[in-house]
PDB file of N, CA and C in Angstrom:
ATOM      1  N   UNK A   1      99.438  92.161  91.572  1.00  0.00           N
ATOM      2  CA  UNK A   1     100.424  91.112  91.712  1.00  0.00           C
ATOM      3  C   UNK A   1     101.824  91.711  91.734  1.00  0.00           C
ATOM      4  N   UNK A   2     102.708  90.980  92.232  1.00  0.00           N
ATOM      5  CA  UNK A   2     103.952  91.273  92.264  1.00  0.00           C
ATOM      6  C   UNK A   2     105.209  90.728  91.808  1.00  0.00           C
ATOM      7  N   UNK A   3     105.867  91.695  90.933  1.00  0.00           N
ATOM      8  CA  UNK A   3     106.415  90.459  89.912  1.00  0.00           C
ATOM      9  C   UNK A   3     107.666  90.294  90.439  1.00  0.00           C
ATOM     10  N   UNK A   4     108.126  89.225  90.378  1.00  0.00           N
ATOM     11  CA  UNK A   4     109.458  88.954  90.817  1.00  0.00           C
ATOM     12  C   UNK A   4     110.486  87.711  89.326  1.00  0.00           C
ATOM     13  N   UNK A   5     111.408  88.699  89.831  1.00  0.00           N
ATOM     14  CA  UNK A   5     112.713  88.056  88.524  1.00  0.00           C
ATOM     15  C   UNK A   5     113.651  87.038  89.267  1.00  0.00           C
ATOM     16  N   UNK A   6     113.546  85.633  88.438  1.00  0.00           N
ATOM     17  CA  UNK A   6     114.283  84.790  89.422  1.00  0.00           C
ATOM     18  C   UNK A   6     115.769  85.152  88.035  1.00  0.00           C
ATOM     19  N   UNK A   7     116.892  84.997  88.931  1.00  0.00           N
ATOM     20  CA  UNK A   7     118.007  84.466  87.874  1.00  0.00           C
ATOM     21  C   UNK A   7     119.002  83.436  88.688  1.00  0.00           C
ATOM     22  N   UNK A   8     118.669  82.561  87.543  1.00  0.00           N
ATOM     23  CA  UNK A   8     119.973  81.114  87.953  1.00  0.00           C
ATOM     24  C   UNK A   8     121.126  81.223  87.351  1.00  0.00           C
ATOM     25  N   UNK A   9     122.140  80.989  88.117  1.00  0.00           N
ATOM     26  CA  UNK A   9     123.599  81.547  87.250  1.00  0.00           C
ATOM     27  C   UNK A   9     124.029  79.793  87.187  1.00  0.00           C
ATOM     28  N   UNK A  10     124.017  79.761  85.747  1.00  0.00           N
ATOM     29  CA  UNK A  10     124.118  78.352  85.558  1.00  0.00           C
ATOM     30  C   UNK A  10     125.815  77.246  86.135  1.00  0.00           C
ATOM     31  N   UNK A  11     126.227  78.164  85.893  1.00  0.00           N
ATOM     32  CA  UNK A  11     127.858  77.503  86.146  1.00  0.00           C
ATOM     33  C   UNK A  11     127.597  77.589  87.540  1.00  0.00           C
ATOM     34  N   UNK A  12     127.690  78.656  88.338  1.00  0.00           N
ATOM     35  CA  UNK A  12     127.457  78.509  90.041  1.00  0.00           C
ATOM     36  C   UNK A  12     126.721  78.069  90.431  1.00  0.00           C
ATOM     37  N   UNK A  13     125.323  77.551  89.750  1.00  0.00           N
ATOM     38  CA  UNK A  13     124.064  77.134  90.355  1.00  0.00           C
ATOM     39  C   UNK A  13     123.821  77.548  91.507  1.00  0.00           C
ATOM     40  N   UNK A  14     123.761  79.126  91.429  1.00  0.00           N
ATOM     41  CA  UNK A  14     122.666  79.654  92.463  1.00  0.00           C
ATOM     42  C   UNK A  14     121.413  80.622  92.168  1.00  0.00           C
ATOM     43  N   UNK A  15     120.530  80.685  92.802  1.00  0.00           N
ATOM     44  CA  UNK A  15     119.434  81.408  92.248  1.00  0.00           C
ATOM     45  C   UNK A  15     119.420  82.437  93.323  1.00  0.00           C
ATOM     46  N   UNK A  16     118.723  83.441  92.481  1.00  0.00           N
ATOM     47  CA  UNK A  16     118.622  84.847  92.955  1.00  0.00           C
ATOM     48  C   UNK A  16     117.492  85.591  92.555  1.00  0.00           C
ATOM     49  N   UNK A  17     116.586  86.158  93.287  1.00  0.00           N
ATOM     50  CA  UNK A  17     115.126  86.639  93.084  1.00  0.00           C
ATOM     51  C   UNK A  17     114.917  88.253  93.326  1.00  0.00           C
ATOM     52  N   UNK A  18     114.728  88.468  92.297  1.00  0.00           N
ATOM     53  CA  UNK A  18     114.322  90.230  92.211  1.00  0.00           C
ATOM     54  C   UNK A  18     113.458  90.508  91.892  1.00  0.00           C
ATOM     55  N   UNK A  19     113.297  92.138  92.328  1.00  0.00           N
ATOM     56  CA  UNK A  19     111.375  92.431  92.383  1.00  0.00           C
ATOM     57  C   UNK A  19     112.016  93.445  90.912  1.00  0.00           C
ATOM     58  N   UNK A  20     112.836  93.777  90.231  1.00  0.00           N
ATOM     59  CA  UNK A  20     113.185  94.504  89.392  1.00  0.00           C
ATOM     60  C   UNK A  20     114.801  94.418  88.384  1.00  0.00           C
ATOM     61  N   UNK A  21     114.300  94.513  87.072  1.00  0.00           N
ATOM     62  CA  UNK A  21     115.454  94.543  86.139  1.00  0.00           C
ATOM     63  C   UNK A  21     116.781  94.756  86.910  1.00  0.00           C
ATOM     64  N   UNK A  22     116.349  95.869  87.080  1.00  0.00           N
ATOM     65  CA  UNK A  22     117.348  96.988  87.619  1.00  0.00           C
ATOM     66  C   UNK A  22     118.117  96.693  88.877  1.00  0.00           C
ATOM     67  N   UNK A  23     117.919  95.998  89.550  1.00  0.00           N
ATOM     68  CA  UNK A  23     117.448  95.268  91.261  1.00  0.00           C
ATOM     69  C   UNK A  23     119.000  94.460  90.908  1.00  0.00           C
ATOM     70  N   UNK A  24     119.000  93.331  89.682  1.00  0.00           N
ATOM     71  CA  UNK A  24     119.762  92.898  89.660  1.00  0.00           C
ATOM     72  C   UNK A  24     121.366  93.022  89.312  1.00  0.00           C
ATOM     73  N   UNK A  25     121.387  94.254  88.761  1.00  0.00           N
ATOM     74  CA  UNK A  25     122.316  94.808  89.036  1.00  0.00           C
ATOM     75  C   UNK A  25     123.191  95.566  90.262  1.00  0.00           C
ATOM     76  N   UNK A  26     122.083  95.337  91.149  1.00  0.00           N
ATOM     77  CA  UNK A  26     122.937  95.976  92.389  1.00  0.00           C
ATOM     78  C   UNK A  26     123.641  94.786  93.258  1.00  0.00           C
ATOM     79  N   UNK A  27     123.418  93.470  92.674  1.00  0.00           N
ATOM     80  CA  UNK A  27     123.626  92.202  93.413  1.00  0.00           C
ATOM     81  C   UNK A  27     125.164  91.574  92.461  1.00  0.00           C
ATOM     82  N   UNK A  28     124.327  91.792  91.175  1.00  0.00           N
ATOM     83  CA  UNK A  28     125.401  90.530  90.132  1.00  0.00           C
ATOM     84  C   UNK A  28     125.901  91.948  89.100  1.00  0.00           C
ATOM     85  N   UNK A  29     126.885  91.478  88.004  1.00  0.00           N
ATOM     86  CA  UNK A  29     127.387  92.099  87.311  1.00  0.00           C
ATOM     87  C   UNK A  29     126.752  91.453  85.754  1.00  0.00           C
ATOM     88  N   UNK A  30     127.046  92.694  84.739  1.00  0.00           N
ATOM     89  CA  UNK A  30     126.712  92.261  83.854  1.00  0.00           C
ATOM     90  C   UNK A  30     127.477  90.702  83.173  1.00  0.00           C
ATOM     91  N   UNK A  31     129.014  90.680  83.568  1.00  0.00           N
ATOM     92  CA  UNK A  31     130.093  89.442  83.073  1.00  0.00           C
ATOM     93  C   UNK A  31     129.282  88.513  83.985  1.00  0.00           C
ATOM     94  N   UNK A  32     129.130  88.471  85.103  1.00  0.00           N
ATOM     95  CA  UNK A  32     127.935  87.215  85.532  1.00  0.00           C
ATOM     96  C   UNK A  32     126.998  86.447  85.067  1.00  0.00           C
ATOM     97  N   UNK A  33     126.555  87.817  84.136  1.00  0.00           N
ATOM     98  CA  UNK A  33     125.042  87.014  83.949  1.00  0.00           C
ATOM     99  C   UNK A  33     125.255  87.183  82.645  1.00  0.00           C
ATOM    100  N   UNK A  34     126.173  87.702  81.820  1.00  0.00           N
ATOM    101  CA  UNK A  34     126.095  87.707  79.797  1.00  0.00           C
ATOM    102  C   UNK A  34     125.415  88.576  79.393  1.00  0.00           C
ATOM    103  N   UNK A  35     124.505  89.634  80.052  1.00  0.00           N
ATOM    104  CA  UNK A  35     123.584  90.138  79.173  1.00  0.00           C
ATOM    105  C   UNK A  35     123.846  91.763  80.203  1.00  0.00           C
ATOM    106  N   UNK A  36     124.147  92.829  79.279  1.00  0.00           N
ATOM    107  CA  UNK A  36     123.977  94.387  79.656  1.00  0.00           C
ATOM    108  C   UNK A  36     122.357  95.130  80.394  1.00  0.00           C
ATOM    109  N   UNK A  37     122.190  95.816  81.031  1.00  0.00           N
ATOM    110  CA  UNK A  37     121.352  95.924  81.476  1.00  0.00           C
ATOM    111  C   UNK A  37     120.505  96.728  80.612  1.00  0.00           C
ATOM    112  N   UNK A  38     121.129  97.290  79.679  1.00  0.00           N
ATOM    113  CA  UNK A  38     119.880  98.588  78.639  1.00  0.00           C
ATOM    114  C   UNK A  38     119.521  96.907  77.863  1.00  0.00           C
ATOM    115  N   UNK A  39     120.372  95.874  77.815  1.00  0.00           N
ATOM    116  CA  UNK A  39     119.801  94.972  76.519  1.00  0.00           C
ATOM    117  C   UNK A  39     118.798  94.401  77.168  1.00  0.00           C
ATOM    118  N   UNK A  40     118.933  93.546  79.027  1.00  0.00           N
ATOM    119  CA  UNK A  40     117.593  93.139  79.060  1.00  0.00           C
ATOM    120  C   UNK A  40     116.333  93.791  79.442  1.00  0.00           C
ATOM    121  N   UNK A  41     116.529  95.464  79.236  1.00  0.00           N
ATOM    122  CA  UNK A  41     115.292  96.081  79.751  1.00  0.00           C
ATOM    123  C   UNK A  41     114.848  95.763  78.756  1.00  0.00           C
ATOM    124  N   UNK A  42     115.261  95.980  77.093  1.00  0.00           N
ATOM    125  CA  UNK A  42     114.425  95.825  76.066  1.00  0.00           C
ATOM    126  C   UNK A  42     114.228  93.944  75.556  1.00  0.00           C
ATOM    127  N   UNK A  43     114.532  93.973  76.524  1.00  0.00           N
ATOM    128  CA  UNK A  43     114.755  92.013  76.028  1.00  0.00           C
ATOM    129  C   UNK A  43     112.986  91.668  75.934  1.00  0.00           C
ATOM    130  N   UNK A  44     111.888  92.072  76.576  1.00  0.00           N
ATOM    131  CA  UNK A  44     110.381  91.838  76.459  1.00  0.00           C
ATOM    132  C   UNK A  44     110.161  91.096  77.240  1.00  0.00           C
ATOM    133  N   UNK A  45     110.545  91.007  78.712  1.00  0.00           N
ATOM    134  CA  UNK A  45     110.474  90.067  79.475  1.00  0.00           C
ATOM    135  C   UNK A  45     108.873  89.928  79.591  1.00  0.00           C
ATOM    136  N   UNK A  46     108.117  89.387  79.981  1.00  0.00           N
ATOM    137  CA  UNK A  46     106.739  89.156  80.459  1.00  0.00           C
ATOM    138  C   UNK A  46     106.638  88.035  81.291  1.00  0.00           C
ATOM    139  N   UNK A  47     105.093  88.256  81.648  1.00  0.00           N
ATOM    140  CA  UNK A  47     105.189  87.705  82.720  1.00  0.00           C
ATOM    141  C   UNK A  47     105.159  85.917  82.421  1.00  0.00           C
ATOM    142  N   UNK A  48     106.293  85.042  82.884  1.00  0.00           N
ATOM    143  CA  UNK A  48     106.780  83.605  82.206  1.00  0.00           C
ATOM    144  C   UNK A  48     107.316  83.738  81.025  1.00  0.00           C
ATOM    145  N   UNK A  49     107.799  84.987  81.283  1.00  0.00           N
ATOM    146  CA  UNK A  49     109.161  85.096  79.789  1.00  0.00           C
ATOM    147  C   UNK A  49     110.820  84.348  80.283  1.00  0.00           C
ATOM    148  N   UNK A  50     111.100  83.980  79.627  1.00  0.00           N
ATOM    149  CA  UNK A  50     112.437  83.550  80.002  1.00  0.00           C
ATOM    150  C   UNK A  50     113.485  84.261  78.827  1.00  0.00           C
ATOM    151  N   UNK A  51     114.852  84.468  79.298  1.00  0.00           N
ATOM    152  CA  UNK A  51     115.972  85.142  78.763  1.00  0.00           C
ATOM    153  C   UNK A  51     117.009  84.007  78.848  1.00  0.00           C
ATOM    154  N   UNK A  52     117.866  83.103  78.314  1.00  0.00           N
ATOM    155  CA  UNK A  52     119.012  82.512  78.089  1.00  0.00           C
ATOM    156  C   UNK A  52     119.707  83.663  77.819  1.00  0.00           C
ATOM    157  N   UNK A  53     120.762  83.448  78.404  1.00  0.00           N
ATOM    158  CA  UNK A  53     122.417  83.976  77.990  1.00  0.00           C
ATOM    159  C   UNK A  53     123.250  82.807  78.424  1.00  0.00           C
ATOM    160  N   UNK A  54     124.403  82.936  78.006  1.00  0.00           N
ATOM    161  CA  UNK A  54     125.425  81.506  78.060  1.00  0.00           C
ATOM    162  C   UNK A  54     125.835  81.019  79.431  1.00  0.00           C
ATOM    163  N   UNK A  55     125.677  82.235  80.400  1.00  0.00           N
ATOM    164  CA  UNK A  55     125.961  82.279  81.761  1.00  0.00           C
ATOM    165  C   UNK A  55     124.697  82.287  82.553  1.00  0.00           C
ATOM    166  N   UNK A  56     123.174  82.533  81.937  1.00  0.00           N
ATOM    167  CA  UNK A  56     122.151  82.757  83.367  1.00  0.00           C
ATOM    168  C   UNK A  56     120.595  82.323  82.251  1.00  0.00           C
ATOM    169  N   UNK A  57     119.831  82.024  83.196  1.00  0.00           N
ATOM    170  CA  UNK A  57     118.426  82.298  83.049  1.00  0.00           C
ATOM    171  C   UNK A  57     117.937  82.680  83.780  1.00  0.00           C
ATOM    172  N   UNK A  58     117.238  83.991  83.169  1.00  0.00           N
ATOM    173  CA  UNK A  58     116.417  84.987  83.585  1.00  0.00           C
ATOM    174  C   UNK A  58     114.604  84.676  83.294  1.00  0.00           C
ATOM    175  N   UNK A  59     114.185  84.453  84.612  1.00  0.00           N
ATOM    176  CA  UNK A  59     112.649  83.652  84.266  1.00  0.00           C
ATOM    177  C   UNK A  59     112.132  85.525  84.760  1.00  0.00           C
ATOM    178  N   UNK A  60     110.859  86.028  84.668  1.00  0.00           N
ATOM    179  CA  UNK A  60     109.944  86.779  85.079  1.00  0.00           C
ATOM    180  C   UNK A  60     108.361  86.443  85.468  1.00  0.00           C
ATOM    181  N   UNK A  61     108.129  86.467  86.588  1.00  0.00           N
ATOM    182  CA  UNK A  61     106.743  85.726  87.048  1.00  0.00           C
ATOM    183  C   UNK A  61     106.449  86.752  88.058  1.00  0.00           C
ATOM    184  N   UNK A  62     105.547  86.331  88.727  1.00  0.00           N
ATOM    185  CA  UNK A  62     104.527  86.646  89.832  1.00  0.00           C
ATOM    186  C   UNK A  62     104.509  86.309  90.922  1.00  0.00           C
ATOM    187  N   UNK A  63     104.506  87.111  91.769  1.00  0.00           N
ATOM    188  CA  UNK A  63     104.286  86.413  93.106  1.00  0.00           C
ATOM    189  C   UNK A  63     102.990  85.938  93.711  1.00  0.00           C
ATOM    190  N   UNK A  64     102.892  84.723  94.253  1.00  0.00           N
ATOM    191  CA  UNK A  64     101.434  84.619  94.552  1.00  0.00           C
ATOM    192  C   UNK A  64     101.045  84.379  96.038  1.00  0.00           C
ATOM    193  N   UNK A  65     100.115  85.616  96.233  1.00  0.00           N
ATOM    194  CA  UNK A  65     100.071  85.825  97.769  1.00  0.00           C
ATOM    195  C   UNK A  65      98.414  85.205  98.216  1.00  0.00           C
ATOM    196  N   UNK A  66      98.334  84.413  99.643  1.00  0.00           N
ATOM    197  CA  UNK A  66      97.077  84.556  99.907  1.00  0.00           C
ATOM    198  C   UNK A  66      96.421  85.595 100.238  1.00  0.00           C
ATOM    199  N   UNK A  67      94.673  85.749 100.083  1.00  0.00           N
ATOM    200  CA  UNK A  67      93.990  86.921 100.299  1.00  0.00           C
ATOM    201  C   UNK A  67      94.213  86.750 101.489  1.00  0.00           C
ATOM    202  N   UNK A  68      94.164  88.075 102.299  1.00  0.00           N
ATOM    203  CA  UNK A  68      94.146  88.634 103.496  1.00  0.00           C
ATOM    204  C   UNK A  68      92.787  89.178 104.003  1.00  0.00           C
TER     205      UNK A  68
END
């Protein structure tokens, strides 16, 4: 499976989908989203984990593909 990180930036209400932590930093900034990037590697995301910060939610899920 393939996991993908949605984040909604609550004040702008837009969403944004990454295949990686890390991913989202090349898009948004940490003042965007409230949270440093060493804090949400260790944040325990899993898979239908969610992260609040005052500025974003950070969901982590799966992608779900049909068999081929």
């Amino acid at each position: 499976m393939t996991k993908v990180i949605h984040v909604h930036l609550i004040f702008e209400k837009k969403d944004y989908y990454f295949g990686s932590i890390s991913a989202i930093y090349t898009v948004l900034n940490e003042t965007q989203i409230g949270i440093k990037l060493s804090s949400l590697q260790h944040a325990g995301l899993t898979d239908g984990g969610v992260k609040l910060t005052q500025k974003a939610i950070i969901r982590q899920s799966h992608l779900i593909r049909n068999a081929q």
